[in-house]
PDB file of N, CA and C in Angstrom:
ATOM      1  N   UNK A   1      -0.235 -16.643  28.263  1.00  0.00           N
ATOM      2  CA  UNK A   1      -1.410 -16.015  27.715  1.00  0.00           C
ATOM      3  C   UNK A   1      -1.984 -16.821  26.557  1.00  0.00           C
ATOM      4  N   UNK A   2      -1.296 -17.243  26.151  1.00  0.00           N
ATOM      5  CA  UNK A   2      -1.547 -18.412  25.052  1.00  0.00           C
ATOM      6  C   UNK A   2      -3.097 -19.581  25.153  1.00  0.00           C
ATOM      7  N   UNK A   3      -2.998 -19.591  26.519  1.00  0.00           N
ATOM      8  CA  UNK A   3      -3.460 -20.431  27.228  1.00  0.00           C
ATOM      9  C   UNK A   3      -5.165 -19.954  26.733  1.00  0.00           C
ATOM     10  N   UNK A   4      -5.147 -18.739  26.783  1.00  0.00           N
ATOM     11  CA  UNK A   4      -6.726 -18.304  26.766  1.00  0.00           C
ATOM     12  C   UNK A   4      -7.212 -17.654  25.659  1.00  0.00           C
ATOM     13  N   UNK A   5      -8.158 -17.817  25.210  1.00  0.00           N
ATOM     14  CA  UNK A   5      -8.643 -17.139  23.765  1.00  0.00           C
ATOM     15  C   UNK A   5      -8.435 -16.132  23.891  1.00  0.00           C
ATOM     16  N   UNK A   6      -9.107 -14.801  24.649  1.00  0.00           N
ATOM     17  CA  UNK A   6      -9.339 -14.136  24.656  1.00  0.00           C
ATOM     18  C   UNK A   6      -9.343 -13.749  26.623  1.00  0.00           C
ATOM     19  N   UNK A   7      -9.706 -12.262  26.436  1.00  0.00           N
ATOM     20  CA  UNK A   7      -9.839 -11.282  27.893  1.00  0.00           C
ATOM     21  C   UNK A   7     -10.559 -11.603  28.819  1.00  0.00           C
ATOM     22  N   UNK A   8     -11.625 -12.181  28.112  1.00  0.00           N
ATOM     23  CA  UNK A   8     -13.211 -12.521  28.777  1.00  0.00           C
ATOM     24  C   UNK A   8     -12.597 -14.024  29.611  1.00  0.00           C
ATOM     25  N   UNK A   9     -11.912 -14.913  29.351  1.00  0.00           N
ATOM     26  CA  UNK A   9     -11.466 -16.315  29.685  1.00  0.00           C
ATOM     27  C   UNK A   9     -10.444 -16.183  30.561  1.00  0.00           C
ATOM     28  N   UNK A  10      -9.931 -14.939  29.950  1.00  0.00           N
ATOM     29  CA  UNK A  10      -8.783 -14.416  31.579  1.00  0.00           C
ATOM     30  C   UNK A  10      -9.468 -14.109  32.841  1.00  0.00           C
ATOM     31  N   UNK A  11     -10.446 -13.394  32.567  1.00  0.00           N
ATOM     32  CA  UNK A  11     -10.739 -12.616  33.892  1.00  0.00           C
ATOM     33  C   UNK A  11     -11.982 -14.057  34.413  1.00  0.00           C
ATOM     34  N   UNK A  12     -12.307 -15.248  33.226  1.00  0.00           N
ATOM     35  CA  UNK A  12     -13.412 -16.301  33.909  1.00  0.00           C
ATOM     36  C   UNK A  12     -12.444 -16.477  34.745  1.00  0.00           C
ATOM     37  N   UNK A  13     -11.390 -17.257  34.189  1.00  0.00           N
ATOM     38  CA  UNK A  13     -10.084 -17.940  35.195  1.00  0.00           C
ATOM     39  C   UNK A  13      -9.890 -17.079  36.372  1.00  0.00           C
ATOM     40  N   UNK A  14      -9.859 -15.514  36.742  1.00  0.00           N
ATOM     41  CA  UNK A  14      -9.763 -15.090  37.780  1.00  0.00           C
ATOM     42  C   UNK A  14     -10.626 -14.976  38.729  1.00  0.00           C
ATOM     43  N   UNK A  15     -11.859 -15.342  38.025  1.00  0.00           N
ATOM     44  CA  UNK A  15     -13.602 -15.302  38.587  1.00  0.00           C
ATOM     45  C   UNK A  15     -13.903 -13.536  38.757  1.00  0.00           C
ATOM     46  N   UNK A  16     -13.439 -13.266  37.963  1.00  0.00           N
ATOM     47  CA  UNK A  16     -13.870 -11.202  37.594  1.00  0.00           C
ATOM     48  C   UNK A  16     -14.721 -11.284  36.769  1.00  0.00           C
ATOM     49  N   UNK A  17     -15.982 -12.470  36.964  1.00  0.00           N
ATOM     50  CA  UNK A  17     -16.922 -12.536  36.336  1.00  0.00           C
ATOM     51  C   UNK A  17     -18.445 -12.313  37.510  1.00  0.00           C
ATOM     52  N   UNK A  18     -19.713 -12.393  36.692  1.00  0.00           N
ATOM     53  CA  UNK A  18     -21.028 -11.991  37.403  1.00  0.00           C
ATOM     54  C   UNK A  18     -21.974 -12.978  36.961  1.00  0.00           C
ATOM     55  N   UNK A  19     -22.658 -13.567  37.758  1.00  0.00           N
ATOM     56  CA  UNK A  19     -23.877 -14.716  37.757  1.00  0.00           C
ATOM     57  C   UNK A  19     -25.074 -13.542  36.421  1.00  0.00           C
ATOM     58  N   UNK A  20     -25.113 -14.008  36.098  1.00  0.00           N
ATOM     59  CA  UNK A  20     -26.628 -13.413  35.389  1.00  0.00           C
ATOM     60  C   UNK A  20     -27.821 -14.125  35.704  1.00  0.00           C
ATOM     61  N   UNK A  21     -29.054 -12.947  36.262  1.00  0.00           N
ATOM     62  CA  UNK A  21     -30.190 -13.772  36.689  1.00  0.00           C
ATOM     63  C   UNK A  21     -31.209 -13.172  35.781  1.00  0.00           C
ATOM     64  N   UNK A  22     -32.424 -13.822  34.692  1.00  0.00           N
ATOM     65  CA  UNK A  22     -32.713 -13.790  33.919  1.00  0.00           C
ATOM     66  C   UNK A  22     -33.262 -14.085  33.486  1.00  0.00           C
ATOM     67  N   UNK A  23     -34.960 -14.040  33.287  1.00  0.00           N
ATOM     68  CA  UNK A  23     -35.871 -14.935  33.160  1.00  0.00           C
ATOM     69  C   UNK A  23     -37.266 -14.358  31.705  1.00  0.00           C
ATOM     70  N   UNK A  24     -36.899 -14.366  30.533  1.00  0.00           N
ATOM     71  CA  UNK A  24     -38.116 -13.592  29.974  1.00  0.00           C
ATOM     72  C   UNK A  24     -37.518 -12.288  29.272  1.00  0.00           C
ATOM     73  N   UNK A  25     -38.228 -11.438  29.615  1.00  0.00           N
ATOM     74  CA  UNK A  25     -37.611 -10.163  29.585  1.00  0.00           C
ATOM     75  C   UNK A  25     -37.254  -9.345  30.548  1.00  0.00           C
ATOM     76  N   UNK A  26     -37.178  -9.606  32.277  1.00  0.00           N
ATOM     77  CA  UNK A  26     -36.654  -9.545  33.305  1.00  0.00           C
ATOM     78  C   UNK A  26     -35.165  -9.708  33.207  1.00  0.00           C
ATOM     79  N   UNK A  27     -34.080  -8.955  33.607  1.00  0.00           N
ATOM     80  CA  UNK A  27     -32.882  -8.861  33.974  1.00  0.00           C
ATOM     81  C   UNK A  27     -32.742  -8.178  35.171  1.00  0.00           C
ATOM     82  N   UNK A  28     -31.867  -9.213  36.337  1.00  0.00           N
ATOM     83  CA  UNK A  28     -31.875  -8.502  37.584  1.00  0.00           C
ATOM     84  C   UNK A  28     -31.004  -7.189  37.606  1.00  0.00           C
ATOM     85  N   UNK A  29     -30.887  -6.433  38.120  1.00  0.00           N
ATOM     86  CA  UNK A  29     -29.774  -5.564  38.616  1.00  0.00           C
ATOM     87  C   UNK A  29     -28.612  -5.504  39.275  1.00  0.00           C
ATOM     88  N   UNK A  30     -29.121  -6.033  40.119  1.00  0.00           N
ATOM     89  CA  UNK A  30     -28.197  -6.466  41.187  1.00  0.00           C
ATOM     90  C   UNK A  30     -28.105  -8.122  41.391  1.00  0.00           C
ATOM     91  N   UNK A  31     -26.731  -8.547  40.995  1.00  0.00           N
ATOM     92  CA  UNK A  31     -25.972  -9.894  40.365  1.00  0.00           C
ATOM     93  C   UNK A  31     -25.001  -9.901  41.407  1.00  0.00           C
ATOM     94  N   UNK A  32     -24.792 -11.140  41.844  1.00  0.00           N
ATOM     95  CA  UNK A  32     -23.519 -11.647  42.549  1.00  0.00           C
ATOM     96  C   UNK A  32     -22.384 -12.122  41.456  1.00  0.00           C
ATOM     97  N   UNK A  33     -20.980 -11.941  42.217  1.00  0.00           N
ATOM     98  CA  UNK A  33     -19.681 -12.647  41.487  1.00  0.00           C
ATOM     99  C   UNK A  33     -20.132 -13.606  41.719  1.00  0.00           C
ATOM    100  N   UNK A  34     -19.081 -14.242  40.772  1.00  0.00           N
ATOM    101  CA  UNK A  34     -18.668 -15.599  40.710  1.00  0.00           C
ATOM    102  C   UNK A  34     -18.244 -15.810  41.951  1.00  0.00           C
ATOM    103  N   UNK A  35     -18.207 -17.141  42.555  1.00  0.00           N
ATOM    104  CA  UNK A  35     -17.291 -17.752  43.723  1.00  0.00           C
ATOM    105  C   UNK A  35     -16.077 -18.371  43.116  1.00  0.00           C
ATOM    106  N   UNK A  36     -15.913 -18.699  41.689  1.00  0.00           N
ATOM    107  CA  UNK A  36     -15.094 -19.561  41.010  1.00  0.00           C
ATOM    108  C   UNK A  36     -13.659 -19.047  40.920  1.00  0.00           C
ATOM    109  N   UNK A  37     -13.196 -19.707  40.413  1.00  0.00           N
ATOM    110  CA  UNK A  37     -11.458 -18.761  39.534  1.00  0.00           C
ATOM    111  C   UNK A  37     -10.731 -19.020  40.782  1.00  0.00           C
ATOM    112  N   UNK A  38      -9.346 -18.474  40.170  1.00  0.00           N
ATOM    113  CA  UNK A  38      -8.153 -18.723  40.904  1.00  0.00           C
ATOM    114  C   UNK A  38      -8.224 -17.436  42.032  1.00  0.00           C
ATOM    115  N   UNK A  39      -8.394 -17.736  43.397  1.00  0.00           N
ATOM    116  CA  UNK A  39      -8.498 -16.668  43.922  1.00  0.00           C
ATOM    117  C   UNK A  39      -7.049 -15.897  44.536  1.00  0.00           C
ATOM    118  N   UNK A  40      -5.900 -16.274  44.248  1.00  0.00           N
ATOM    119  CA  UNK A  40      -4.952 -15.305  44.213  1.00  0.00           C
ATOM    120  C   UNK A  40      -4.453 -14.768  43.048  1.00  0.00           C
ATOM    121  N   UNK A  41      -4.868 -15.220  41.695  1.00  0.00           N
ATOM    122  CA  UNK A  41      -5.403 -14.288  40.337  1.00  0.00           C
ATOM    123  C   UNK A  41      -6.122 -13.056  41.138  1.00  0.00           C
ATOM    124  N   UNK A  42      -7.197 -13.274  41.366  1.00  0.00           N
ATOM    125  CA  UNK A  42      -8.063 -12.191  41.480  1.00  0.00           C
ATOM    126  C   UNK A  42      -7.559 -11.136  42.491  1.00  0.00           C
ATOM    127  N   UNK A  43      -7.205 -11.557  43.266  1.00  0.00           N
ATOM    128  CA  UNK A  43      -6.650 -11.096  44.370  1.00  0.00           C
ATOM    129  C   UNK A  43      -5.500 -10.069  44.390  1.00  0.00           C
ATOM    130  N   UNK A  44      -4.312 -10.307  43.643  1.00  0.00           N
ATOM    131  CA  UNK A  44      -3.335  -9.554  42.702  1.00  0.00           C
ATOM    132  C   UNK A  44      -3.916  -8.651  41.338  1.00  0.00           C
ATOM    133  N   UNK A  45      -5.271  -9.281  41.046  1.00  0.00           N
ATOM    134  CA  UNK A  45      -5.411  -8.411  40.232  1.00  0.00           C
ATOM    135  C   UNK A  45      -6.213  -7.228  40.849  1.00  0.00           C
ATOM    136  N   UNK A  46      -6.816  -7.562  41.487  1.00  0.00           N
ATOM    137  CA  UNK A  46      -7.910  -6.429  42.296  1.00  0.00           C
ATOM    138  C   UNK A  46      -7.008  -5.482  43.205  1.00  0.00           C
ATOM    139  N   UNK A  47      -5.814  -5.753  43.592  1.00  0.00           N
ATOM    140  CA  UNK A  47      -4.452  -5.061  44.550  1.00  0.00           C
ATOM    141  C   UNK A  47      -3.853  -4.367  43.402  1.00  0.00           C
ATOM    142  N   UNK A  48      -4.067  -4.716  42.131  1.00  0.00           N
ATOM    143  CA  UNK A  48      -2.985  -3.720  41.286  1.00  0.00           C
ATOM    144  C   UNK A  48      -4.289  -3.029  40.812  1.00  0.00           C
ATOM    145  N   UNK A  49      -5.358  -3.279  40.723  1.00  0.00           N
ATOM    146  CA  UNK A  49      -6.234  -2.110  39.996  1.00  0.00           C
ATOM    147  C   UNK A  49      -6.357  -1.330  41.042  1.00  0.00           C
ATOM    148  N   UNK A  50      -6.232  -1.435  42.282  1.00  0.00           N
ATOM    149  CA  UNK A  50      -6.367  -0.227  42.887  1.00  0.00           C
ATOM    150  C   UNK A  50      -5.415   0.202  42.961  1.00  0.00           C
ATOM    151  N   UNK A  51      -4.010  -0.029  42.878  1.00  0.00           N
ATOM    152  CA  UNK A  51      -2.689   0.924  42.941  1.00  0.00           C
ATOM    153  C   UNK A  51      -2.850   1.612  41.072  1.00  0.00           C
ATOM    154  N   UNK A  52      -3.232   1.038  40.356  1.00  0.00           N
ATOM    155  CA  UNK A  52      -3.794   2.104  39.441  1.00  0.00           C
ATOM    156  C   UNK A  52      -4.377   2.930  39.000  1.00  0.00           C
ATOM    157  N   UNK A  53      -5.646   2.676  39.698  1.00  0.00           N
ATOM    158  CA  UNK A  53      -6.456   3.974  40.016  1.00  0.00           C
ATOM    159  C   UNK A  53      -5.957   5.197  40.411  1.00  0.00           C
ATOM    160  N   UNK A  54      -4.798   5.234  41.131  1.00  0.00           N
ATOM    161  CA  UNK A  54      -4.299   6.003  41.911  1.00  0.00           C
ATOM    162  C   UNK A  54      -3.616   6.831  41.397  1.00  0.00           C
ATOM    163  N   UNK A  55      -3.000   6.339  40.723  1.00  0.00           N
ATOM    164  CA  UNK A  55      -1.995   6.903  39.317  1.00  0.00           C
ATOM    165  C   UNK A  55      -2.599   7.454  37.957  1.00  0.00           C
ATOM    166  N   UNK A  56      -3.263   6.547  37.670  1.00  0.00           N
ATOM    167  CA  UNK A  56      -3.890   7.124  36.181  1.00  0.00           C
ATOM    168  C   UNK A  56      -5.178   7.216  35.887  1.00  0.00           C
ATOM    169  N   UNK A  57      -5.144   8.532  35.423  1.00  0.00           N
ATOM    170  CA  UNK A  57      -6.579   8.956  35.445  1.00  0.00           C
ATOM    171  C   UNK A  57      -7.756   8.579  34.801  1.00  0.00           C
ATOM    172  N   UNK A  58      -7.506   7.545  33.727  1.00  0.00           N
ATOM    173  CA  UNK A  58      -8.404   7.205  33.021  1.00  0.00           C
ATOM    174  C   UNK A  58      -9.310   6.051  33.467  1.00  0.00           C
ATOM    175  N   UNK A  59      -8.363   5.761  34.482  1.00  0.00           N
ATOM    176  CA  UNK A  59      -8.888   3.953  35.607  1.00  0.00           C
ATOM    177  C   UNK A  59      -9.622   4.771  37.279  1.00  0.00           C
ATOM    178  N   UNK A  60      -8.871   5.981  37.385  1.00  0.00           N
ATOM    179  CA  UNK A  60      -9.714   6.650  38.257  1.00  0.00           C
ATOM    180  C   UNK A  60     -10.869   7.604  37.783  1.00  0.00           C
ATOM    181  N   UNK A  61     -11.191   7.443  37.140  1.00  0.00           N
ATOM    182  CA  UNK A  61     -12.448   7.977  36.028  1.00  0.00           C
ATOM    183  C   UNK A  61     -13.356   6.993  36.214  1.00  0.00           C
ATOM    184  N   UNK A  62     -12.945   5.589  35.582  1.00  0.00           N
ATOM    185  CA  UNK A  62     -13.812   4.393  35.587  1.00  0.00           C
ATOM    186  C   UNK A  62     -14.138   3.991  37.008  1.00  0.00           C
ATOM    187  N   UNK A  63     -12.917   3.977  37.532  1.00  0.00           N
ATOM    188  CA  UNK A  63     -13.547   3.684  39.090  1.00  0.00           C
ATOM    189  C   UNK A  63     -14.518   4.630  39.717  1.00  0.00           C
ATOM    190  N   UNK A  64     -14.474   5.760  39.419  1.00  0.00           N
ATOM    191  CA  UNK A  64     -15.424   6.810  40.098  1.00  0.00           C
ATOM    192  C   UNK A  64     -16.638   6.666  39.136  1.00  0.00           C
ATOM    193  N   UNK A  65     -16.718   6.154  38.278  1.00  0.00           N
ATOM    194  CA  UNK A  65     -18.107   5.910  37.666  1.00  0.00           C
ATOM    195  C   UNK A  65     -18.969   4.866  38.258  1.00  0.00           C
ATOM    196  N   UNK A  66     -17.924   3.764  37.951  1.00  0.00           N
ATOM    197  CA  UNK A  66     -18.532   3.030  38.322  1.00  0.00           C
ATOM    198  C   UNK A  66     -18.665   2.760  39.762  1.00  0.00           C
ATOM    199  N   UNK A  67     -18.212   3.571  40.827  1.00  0.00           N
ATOM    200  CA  UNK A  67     -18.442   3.420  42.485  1.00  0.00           C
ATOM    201  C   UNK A  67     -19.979   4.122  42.367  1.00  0.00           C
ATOM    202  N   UNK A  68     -20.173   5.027  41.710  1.00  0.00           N
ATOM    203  CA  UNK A  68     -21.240   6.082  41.647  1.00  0.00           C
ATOM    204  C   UNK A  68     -22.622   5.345  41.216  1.00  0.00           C
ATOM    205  N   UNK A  69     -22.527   4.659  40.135  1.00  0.00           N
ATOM    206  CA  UNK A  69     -23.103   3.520  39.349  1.00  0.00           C
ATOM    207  C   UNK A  69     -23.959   2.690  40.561  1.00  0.00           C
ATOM    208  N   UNK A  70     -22.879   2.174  41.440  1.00  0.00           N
ATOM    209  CA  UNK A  70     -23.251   1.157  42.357  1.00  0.00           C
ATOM    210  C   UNK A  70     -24.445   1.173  43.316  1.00  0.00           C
ATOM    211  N   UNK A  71     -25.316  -0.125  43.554  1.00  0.00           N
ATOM    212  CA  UNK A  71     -26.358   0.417  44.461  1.00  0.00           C
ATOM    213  C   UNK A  71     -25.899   0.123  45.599  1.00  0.00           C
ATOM    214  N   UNK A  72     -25.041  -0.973  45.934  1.00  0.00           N
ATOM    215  CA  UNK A  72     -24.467  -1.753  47.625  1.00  0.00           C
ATOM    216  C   UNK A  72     -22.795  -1.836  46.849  1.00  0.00           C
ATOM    217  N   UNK A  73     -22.851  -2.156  48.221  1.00  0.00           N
ATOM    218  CA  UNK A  73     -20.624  -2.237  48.273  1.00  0.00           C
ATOM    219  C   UNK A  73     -20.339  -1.818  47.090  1.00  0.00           C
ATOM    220  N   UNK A  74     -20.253   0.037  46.657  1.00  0.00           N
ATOM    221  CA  UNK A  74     -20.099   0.359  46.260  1.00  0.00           C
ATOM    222  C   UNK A  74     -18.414   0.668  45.920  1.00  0.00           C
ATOM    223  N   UNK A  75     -17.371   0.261  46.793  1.00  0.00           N
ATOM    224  CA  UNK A  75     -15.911   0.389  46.608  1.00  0.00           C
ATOM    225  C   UNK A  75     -15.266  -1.041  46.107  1.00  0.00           C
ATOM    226  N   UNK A  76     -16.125  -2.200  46.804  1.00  0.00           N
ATOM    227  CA  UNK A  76     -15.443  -3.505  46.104  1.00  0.00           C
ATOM    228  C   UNK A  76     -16.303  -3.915  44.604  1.00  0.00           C
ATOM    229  N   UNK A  77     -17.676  -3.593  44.693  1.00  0.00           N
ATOM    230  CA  UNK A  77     -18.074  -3.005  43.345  1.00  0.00           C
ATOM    231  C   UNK A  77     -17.207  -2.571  41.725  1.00  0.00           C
ATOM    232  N   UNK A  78     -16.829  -1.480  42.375  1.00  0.00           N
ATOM    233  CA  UNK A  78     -15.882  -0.780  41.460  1.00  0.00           C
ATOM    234  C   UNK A  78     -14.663  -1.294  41.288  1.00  0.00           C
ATOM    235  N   UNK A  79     -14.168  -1.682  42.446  1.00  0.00           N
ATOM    236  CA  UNK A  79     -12.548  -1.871  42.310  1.00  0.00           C
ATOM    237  C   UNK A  79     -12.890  -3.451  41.553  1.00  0.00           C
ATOM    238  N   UNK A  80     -13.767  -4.343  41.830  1.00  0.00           N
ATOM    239  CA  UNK A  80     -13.701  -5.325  41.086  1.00  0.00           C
ATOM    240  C   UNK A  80     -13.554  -5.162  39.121  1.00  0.00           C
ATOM    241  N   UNK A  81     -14.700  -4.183  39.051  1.00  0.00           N
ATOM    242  CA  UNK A  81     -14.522  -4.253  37.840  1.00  0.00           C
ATOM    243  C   UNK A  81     -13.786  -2.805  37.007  1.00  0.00           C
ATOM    244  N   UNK A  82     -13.076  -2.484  37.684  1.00  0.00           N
ATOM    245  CA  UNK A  82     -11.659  -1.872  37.293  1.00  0.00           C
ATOM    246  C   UNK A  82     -10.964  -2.828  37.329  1.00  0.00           C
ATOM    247  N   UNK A  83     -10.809  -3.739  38.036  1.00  0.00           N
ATOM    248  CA  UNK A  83      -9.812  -4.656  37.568  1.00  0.00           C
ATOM    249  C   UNK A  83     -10.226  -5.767  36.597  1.00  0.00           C
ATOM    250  N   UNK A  84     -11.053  -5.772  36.338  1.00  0.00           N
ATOM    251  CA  UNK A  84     -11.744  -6.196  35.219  1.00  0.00           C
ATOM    252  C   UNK A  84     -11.502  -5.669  33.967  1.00  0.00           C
ATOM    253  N   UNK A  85     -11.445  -4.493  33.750  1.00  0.00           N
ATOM    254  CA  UNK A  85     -11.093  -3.208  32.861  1.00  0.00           C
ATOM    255  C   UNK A  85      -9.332  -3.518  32.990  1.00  0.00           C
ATOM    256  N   UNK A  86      -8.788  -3.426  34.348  1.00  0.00           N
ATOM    257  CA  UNK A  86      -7.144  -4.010  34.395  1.00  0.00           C
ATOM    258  C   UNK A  86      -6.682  -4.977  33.240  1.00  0.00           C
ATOM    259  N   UNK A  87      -7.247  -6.479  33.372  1.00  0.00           N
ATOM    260  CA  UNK A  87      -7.389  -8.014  32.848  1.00  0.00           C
ATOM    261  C   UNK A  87      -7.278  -7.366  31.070  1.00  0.00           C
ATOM    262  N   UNK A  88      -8.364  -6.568  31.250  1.00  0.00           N
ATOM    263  CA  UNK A  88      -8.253  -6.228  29.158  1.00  0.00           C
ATOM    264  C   UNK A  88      -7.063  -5.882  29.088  1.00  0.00           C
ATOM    265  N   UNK A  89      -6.819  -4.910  29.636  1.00  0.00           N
ATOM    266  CA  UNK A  89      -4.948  -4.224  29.544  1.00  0.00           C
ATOM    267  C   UNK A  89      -4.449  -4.926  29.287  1.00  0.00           C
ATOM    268  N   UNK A  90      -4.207  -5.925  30.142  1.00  0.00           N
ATOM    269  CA  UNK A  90      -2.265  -6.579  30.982  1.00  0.00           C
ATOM    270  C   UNK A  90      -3.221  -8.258  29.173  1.00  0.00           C
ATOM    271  N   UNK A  91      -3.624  -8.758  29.457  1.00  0.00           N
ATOM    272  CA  UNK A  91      -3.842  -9.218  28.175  1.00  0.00           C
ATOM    273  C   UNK A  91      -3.598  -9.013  27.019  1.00  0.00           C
ATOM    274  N   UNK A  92      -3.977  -7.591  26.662  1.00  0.00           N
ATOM    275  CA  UNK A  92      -3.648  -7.199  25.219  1.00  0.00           C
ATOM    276  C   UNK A  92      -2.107  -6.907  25.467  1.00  0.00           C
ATOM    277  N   UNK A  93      -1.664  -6.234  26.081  1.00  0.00           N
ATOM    278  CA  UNK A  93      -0.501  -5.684  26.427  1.00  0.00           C
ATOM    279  C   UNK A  93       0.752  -7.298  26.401  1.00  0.00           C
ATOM    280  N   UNK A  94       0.350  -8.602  27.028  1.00  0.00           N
ATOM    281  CA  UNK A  94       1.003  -9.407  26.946  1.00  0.00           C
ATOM    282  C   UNK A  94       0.737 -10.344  25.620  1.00  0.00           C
ATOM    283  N   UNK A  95      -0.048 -10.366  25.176  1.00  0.00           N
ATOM    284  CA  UNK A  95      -0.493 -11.172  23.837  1.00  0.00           C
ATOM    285  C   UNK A  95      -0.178 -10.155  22.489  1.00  0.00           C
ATOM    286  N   UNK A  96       0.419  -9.030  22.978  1.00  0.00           N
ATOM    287  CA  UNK A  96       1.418  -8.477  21.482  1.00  0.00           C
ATOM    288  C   UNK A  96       2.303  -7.866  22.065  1.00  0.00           C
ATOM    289  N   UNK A  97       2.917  -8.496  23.007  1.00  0.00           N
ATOM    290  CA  UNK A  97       4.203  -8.314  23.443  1.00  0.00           C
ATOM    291  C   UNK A  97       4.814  -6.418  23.895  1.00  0.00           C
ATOM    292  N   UNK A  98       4.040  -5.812  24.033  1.00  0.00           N
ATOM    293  CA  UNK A  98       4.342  -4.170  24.453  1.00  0.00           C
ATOM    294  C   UNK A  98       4.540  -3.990  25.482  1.00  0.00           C
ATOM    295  N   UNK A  99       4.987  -2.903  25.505  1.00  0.00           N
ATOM    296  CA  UNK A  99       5.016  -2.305  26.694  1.00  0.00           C
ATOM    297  C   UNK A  99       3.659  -1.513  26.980  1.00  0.00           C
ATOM    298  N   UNK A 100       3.514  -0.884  28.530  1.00  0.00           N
ATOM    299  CA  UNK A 100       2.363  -0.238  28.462  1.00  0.00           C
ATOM    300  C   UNK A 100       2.501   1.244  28.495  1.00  0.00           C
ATOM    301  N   UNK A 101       2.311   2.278  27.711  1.00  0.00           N
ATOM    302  CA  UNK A 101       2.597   3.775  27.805  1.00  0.00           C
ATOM    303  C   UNK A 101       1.647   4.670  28.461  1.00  0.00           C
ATOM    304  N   UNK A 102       1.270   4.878  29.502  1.00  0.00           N
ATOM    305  CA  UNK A 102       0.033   5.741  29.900  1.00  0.00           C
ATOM    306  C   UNK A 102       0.004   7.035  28.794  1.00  0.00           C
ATOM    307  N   UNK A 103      -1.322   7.435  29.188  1.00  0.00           N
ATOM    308  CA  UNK A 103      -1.761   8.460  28.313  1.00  0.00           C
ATOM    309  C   UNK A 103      -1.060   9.697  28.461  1.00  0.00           C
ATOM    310  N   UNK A 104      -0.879  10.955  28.136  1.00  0.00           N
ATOM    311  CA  UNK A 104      -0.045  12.013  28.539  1.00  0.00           C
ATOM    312  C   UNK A 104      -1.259  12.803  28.814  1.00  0.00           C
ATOM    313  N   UNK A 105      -0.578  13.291  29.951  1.00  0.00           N
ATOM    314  CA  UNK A 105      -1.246  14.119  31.327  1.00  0.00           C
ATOM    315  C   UNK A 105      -1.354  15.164  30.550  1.00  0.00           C
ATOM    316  N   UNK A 106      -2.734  15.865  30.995  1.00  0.00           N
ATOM    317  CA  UNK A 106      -3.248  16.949  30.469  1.00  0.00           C
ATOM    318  C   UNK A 106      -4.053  17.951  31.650  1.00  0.00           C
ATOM    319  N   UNK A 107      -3.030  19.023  31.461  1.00  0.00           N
ATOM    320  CA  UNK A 107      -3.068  19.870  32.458  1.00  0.00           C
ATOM    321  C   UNK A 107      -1.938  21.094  31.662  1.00  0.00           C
TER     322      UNK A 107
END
């Protein structure tokens, strides 16, 4: 982890990044990924954000926002950037050495 400044340089390296198109005061909406990054990074990371979703509610919150959010491919949409939201975690979580504690269930 050392390796990368910061969260944002993790997830470039995984290519869990978005082209920005942008001209003036025009911003598109609808942006393609990156083609770049390590694609079995991404790949492991996008396979564990969805086995997290599943489990904890605060990543199945985000994912259901953001599927809802979406105008096209609304499930790889989301699951991309839940695992995007993943990358901040497992980063902070490895760059101060913790463990990770989910939130306590409320019910």
């Amino acid at each position: 982890m050392k390796r990368f400044n910061n969260h944002s340089a993790l997830a470039k390296y995984a290519g869990l990044v978005w082209n920005q198109y942008q001209s003036g005061e025009y911003e598109a909406d609808e942006t393609s990924r990156m083609r770049t990054g390590n694609k079995y990074l991404r790949y492991y990371l996008i396979q564990a954000a969805d086995k997290v979703r599943r489990y904890d509610s605060e990543y199945a919150a985000f994912y259901q926002k953001k599927h809802d959010e979406a105008l096209k491919h609304k499930h790889k949409r989301a699951l991309v950037l839940t695992a995007r939201k993943l990358v901040r975690l497992v980063f902070t979580l490895l760059t101060t050495n913790q463990l990770y504690t989910p939130p306590e269930r409320r019910g």
